[in-house]
Protein backbone atom coordinates (compact mmCIF):
# COMPACT_ATOMS: atom_id res chain seq x y z
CA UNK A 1 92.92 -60.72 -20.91
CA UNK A 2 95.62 -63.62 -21.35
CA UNK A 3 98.25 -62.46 -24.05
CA UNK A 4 98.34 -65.57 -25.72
CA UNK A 5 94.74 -66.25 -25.85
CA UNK A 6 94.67 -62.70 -27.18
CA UNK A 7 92.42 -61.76 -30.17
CA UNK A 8 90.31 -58.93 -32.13
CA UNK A 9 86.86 -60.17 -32.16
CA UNK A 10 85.90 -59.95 -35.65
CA UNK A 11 82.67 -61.54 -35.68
CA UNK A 12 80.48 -58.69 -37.02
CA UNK A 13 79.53 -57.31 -40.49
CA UNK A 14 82.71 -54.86 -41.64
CA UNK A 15 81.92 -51.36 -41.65
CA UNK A 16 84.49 -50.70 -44.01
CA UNK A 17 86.58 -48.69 -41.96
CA UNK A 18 90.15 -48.96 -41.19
CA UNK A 19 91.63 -49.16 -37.68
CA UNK A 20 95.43 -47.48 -37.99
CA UNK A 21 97.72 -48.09 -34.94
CA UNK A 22 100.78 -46.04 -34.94
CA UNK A 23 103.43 -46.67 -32.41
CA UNK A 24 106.19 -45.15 -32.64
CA UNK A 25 108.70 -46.27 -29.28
CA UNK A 26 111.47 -44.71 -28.26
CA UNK A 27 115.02 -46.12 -28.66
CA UNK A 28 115.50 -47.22 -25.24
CA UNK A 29 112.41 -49.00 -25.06
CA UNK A 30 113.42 -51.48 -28.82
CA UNK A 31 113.44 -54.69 -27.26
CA UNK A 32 109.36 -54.35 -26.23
CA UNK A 33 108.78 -52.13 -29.15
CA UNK A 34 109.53 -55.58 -31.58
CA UNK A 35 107.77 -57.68 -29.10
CA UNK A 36 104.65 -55.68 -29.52
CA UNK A 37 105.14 -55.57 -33.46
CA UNK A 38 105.40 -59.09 -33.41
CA UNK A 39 102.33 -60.02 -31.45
CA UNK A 40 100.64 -57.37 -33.82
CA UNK A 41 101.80 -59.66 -36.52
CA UNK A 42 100.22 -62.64 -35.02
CA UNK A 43 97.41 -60.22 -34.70
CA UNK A 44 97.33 -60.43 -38.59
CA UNK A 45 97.42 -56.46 -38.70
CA UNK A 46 99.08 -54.82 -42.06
CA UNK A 47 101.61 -53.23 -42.13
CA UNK A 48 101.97 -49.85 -43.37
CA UNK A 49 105.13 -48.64 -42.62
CA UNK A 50 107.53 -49.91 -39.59
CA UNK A 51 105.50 -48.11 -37.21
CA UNK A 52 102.07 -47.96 -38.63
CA UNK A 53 99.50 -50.55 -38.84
CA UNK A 54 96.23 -51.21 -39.87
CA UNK A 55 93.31 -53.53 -39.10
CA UNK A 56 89.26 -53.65 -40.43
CA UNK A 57 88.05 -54.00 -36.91
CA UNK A 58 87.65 -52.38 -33.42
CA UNK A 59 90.95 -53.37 -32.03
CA UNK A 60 91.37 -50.52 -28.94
CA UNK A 61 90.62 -52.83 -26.05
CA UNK A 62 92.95 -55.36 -27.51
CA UNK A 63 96.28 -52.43 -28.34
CA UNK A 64 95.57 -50.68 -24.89
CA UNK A 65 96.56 -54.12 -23.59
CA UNK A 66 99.54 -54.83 -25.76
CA UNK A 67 100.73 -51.29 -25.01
CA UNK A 68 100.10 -51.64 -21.07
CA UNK A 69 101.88 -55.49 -21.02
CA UNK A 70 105.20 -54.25 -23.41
């Protein structure tokens, strides 16, 4: 995977499930912690609270790679 051609492959029928993504990075470690928000931004993931986010489809392959780059 190339993180800018990086995307959630949304092709099939919703199951009407939500995906939640919580991520919640030490102090230290702020600087890749708001990189990683921001791609999940561009991601077009909601936002539930600073640290929590949601998204309708399967998006594990595509956060283990975000959290394994930042």
């Amino acid at each position: 995977m190339k993180l800018a051609e990086l995307e959630v492959d949304c092709s099939g029928k919703w199951d009407r499930k939500w995906w939640v993504v919580v991520a919640d990075v030490p102090t230290p470690y702020k600087p890749r912690a708001d990189l990683f928000r921001e791609k999940l931004k561009e991601l077009k993931f909601f936002v539930m609270q600073r640290t929590v986010w949601l998204y309708p489809y399967d998006p594990r392959e595509e956060v283990e790679f975000l959290s394994a780059y930042f």
